[in-house]
PDB file of N, CA and C in Angstrom:
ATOM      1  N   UNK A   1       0.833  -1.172   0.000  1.00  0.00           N
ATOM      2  CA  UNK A   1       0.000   0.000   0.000  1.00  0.00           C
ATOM      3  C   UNK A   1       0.889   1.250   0.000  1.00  0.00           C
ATOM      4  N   UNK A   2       0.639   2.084  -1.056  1.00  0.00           N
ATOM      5  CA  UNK A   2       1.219   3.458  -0.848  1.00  0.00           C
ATOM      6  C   UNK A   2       0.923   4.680  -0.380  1.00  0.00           C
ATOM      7  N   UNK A   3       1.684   5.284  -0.042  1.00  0.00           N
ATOM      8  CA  UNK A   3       0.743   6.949   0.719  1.00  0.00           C
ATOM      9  C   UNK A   3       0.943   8.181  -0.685  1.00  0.00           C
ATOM     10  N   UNK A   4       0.174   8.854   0.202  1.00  0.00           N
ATOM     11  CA  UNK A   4       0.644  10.488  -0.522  1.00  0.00           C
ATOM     12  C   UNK A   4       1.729  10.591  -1.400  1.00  0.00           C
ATOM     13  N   UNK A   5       2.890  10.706  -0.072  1.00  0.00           N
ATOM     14  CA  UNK A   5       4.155  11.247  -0.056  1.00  0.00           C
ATOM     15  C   UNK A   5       4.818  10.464  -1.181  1.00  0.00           C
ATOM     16  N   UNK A   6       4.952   8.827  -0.779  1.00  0.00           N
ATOM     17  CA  UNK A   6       5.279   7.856  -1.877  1.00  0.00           C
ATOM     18  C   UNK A   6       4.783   8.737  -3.427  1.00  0.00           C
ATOM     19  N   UNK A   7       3.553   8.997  -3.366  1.00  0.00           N
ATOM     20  CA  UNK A   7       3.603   8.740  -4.570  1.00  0.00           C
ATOM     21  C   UNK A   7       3.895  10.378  -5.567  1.00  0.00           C
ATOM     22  N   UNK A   8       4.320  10.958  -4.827  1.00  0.00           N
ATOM     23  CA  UNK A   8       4.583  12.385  -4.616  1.00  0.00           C
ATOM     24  C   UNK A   8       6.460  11.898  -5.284  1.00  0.00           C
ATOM     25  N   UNK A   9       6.734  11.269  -4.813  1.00  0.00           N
ATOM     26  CA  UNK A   9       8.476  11.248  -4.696  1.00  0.00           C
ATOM     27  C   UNK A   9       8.718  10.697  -6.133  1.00  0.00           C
ATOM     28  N   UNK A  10       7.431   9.147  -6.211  1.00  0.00           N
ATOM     29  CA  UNK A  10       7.740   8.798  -7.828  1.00  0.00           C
ATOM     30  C   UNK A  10       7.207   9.863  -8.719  1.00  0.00           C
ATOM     31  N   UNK A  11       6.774  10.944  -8.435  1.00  0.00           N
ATOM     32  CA  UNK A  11       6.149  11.529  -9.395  1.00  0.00           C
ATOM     33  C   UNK A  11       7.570  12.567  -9.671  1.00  0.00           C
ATOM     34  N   UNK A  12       7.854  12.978  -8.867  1.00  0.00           N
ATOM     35  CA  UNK A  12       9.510  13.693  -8.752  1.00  0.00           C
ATOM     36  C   UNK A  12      10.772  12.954  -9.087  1.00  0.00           C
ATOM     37  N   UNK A  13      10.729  11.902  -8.904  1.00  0.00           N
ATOM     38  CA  UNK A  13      11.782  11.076  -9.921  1.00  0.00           C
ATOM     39  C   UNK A  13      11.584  11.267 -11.454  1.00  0.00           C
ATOM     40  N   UNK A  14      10.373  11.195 -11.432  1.00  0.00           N
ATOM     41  CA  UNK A  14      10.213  11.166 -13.334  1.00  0.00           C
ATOM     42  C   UNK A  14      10.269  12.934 -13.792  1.00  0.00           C
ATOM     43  N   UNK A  15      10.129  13.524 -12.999  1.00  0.00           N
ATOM     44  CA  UNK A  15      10.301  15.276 -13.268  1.00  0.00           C
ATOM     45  C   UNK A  15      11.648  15.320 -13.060  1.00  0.00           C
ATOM     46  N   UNK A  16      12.310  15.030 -12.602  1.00  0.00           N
ATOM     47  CA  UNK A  16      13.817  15.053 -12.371  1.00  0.00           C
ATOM     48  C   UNK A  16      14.389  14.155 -13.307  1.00  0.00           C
ATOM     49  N   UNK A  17      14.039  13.617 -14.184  1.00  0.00           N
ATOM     50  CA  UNK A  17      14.811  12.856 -15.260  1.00  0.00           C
ATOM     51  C   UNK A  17      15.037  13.632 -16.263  1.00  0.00           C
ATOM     52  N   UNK A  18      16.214  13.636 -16.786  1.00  0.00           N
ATOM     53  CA  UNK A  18      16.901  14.486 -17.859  1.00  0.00           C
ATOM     54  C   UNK A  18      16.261  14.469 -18.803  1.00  0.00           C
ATOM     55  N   UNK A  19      15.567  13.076 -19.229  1.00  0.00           N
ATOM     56  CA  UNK A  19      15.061  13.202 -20.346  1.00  0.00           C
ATOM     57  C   UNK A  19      13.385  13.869 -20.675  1.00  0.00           C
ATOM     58  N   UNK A  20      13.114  14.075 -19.038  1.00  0.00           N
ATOM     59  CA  UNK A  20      11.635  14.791 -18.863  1.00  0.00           C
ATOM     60  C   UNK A  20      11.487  16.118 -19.587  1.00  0.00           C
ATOM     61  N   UNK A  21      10.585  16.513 -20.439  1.00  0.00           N
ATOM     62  CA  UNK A  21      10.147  17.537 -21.566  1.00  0.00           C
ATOM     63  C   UNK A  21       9.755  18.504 -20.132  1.00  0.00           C
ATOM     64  N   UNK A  22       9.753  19.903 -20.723  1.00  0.00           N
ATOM     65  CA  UNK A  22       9.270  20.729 -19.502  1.00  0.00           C
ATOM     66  C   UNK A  22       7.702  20.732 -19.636  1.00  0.00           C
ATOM     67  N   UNK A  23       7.365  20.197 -20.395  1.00  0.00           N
ATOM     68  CA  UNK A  23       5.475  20.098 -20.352  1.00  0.00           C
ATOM     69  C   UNK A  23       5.391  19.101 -19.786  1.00  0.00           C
ATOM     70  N   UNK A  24       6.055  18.097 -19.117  1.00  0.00           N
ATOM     71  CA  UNK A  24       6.077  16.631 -18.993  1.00  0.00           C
ATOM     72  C   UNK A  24       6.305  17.233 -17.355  1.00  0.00           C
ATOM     73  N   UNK A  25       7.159  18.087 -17.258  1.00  0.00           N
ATOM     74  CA  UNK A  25       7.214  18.664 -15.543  1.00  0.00           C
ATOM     75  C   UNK A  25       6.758  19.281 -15.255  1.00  0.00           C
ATOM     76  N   UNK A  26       5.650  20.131 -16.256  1.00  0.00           N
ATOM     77  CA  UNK A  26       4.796  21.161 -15.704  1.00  0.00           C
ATOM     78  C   UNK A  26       3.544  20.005 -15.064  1.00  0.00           C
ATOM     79  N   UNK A  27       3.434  19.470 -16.168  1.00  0.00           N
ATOM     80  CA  UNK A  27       2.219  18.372 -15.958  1.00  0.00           C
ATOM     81  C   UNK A  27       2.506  17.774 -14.388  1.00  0.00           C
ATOM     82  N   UNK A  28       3.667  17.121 -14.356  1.00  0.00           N
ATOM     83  CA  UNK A  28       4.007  16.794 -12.807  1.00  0.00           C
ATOM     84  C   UNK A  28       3.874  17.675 -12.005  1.00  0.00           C
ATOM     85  N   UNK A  29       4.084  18.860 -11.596  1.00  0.00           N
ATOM     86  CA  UNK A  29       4.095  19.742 -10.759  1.00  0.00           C
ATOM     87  C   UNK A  29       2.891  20.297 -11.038  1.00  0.00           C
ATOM     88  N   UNK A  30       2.041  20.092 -11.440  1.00  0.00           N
ATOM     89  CA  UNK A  30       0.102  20.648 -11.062  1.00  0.00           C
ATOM     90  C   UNK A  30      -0.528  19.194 -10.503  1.00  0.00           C
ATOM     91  N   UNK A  31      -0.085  18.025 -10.863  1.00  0.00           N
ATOM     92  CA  UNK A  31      -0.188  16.681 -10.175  1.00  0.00           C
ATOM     93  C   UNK A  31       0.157  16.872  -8.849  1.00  0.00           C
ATOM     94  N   UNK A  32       0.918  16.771  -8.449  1.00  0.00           N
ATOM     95  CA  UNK A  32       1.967  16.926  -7.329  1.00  0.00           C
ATOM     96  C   UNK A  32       1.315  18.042  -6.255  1.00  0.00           C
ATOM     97  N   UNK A  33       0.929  19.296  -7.286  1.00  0.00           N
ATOM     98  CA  UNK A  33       0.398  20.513  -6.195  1.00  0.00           C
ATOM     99  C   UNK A  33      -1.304  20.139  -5.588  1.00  0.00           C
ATOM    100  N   UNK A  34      -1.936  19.146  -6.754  1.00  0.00           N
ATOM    101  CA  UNK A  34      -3.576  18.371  -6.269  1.00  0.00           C
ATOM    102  C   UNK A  34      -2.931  17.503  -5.062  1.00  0.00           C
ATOM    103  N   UNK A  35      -2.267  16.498  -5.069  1.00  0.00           N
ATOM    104  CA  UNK A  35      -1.661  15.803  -4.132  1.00  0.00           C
ATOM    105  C   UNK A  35      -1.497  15.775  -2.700  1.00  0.00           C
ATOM    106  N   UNK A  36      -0.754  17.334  -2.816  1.00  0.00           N
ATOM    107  CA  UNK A  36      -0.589  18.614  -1.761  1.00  0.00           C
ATOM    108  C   UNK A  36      -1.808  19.385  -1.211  1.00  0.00           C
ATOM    109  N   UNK A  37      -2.906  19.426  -1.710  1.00  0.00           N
ATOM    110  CA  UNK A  37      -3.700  19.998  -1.655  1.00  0.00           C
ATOM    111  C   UNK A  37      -4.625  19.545  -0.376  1.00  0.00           C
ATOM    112  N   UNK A  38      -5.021  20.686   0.706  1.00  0.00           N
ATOM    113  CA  UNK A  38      -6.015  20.434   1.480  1.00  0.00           C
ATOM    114  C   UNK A  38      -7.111  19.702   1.014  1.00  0.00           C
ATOM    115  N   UNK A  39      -7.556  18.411   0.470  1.00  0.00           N
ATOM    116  CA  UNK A  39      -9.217  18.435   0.402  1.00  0.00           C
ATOM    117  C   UNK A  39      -9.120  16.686   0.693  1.00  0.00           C
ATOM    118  N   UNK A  40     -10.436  16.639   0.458  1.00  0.00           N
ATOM    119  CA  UNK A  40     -10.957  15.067   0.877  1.00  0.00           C
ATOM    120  C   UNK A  40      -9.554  14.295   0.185  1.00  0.00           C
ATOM    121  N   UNK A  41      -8.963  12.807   0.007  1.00  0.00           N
ATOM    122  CA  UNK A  41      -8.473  12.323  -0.140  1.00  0.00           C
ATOM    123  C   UNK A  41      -8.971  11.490  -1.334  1.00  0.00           C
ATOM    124  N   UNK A  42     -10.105  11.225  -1.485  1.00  0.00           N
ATOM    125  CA  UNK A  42     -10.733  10.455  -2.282  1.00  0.00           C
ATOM    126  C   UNK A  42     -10.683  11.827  -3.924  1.00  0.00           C
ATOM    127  N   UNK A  43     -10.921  12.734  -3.212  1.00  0.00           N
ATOM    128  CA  UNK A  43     -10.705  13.894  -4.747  1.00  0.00           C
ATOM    129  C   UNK A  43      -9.626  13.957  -4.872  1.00  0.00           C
ATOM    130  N   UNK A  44      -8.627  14.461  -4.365  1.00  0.00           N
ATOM    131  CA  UNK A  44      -7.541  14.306  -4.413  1.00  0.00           C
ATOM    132  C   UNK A  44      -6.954  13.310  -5.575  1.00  0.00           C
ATOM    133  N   UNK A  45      -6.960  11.702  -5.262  1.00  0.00           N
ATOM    134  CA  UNK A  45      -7.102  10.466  -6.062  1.00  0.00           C
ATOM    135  C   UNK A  45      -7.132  10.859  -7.204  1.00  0.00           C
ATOM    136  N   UNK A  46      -9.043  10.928  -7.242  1.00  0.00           N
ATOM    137  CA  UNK A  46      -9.333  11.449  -8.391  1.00  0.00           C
ATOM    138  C   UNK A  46      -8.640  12.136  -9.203  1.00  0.00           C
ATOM    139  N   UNK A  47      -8.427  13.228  -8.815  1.00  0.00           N
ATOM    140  CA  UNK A  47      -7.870  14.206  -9.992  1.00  0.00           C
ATOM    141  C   UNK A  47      -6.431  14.324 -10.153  1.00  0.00           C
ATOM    142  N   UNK A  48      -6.175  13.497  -9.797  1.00  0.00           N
ATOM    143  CA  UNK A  48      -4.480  12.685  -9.717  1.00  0.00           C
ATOM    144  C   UNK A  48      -4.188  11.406 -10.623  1.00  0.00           C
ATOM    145  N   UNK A  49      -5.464  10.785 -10.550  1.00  0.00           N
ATOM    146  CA  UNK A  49      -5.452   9.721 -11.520  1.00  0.00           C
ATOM    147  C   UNK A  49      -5.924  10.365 -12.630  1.00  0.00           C
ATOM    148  N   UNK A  50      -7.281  10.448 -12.603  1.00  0.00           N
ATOM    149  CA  UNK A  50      -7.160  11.544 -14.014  1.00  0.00           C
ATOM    150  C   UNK A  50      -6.264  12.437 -15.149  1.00  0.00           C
ATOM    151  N   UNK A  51      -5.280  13.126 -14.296  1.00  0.00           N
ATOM    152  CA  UNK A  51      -4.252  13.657 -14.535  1.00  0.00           C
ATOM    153  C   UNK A  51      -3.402  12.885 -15.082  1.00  0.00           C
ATOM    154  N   UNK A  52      -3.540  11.660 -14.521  1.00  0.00           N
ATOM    155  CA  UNK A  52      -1.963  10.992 -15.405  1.00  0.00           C
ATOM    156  C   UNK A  52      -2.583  10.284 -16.293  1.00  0.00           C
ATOM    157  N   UNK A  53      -3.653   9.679 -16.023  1.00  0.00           N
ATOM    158  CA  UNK A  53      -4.217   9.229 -17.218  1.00  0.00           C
ATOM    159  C   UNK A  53      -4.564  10.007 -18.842  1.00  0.00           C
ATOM    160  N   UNK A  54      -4.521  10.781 -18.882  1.00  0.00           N
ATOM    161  CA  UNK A  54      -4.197  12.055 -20.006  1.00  0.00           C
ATOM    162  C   UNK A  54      -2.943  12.337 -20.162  1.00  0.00           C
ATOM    163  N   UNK A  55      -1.578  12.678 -19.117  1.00  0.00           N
ATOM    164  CA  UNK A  55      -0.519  12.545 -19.065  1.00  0.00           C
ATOM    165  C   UNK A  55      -0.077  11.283 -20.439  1.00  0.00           C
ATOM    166  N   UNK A  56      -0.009  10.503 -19.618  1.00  0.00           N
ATOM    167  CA  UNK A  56       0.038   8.469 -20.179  1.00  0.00           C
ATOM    168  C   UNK A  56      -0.514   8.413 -21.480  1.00  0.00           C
ATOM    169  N   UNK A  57      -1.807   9.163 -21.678  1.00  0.00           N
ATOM    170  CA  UNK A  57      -1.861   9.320 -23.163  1.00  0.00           C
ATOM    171  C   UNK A  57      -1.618   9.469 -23.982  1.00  0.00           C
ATOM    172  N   UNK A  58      -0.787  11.197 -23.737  1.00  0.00           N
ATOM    173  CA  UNK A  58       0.115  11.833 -24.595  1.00  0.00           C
ATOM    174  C   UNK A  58       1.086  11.025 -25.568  1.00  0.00           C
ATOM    175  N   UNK A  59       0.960  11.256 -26.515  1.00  0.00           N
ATOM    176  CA  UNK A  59       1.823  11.017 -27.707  1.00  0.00           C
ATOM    177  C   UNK A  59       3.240  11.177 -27.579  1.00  0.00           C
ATOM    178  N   UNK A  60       4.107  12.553 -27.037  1.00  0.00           N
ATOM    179  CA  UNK A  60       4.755  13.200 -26.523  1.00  0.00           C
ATOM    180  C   UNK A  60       5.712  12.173 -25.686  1.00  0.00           C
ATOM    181  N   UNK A  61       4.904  11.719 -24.703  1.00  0.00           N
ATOM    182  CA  UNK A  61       5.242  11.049 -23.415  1.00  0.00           C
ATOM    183  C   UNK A  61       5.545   9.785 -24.137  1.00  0.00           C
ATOM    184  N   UNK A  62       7.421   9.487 -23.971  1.00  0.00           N
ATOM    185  CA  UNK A  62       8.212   7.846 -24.745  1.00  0.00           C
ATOM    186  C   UNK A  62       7.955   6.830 -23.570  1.00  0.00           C
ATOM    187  N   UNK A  63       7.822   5.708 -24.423  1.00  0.00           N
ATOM    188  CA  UNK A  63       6.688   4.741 -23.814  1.00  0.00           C
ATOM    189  C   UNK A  63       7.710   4.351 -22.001  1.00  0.00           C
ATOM    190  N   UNK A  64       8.858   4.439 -21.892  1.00  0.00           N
ATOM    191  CA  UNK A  64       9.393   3.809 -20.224  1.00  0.00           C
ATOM    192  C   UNK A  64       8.614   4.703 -19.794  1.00  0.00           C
ATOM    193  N   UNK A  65       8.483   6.785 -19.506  1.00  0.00           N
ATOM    194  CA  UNK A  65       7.553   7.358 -18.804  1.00  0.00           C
ATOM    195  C   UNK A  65       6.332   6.474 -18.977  1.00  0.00           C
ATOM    196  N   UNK A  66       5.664   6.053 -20.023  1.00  0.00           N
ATOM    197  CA  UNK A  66       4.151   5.991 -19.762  1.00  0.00           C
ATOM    198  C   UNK A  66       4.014   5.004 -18.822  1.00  0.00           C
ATOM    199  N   UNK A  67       4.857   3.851 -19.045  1.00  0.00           N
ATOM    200  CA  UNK A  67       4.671   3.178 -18.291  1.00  0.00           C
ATOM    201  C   UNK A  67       5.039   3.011 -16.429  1.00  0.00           C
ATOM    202  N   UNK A  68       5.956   3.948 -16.499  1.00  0.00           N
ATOM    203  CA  UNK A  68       6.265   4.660 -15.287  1.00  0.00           C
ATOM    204  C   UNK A  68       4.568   5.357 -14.657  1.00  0.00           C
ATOM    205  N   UNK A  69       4.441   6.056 -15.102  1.00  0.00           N
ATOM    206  CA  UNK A  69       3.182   7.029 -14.982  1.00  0.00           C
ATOM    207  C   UNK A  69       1.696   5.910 -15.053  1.00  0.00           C
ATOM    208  N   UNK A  70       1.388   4.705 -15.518  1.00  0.00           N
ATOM    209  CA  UNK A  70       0.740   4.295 -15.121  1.00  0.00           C
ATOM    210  C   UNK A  70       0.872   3.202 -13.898  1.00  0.00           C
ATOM    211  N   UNK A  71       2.302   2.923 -13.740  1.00  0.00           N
ATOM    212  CA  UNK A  71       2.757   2.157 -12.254  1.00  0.00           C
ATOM    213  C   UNK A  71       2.058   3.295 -11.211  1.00  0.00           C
ATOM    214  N   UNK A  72       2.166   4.657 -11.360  1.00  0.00           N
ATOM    215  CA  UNK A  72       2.057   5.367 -10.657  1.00  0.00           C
ATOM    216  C   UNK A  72       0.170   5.230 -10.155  1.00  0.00           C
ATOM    217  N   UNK A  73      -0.238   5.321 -11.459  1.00  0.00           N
ATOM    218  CA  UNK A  73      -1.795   5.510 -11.176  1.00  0.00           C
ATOM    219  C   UNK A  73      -1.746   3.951 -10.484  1.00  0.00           C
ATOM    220  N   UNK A  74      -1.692   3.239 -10.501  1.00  0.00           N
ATOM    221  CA  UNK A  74      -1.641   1.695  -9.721  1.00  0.00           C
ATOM    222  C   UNK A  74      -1.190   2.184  -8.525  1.00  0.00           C
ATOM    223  N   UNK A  75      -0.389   2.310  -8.260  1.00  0.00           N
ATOM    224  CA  UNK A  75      -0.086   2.374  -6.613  1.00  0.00           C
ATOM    225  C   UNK A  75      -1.033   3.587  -5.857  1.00  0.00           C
ATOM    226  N   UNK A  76      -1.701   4.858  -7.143  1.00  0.00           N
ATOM    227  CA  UNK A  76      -2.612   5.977  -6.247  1.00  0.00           C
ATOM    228  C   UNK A  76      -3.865   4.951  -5.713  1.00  0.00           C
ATOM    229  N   UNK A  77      -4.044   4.286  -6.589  1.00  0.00           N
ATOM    230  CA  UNK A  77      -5.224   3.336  -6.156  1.00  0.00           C
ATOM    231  C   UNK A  77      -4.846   2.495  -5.073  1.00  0.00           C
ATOM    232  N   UNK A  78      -3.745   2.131  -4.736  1.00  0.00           N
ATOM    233  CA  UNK A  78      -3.785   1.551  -3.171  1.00  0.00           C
ATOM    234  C   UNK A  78      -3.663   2.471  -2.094  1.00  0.00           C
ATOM    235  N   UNK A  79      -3.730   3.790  -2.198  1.00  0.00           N
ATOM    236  CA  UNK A  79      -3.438   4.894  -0.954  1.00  0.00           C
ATOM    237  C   UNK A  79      -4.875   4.684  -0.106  1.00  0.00           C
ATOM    238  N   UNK A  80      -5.084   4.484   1.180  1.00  0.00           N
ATOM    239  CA  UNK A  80      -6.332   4.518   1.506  1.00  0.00           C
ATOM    240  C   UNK A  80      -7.323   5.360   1.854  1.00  0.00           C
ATOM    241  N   UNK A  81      -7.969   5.368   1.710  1.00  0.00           N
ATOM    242  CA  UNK A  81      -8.932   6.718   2.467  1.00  0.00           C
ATOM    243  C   UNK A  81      -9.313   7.096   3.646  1.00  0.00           C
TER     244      UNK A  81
END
């Protein structure tokens, strides 16, 4: 099971990779700031998974991120409420 923070740190590993596009770290860092965000936990989720799931979509995004970025949405889904 993962927390917040966990998944806060993998999301900052992949923004901190050289090969990360700066739309690819902007995208992380408005992820990251919902994450951070005072509100229910369950929205939070939400619009965190959401987020990468459009992320993960992107064309843009070379397939080790995507697949990075959907490990990620897998482990938001074990954070508990």
């Amino acid at each position: 099971m993962a927390t917040i923070s966990e998944i806060i740190d993998l999301l900052m590993e992949i923004s901190d990779d050289s090969n990360s596009t700066k739309n690819l770290k902007l995208k992380i860092s408005h992820i990251v700031s919902i994450l951070k965000a005072d509100s229910d936990i369950s929205l939070k989720k939400n619009k965190a998974s959401h987020e990468l799931d459009e992320l993960a979509a992107n064309n843009d995004v070379d397939s080790y991120t995507r697949t990075q970025l959907l490990g990620i949405v897998g482990a938001l889904e074990t954070v508990e409420e």
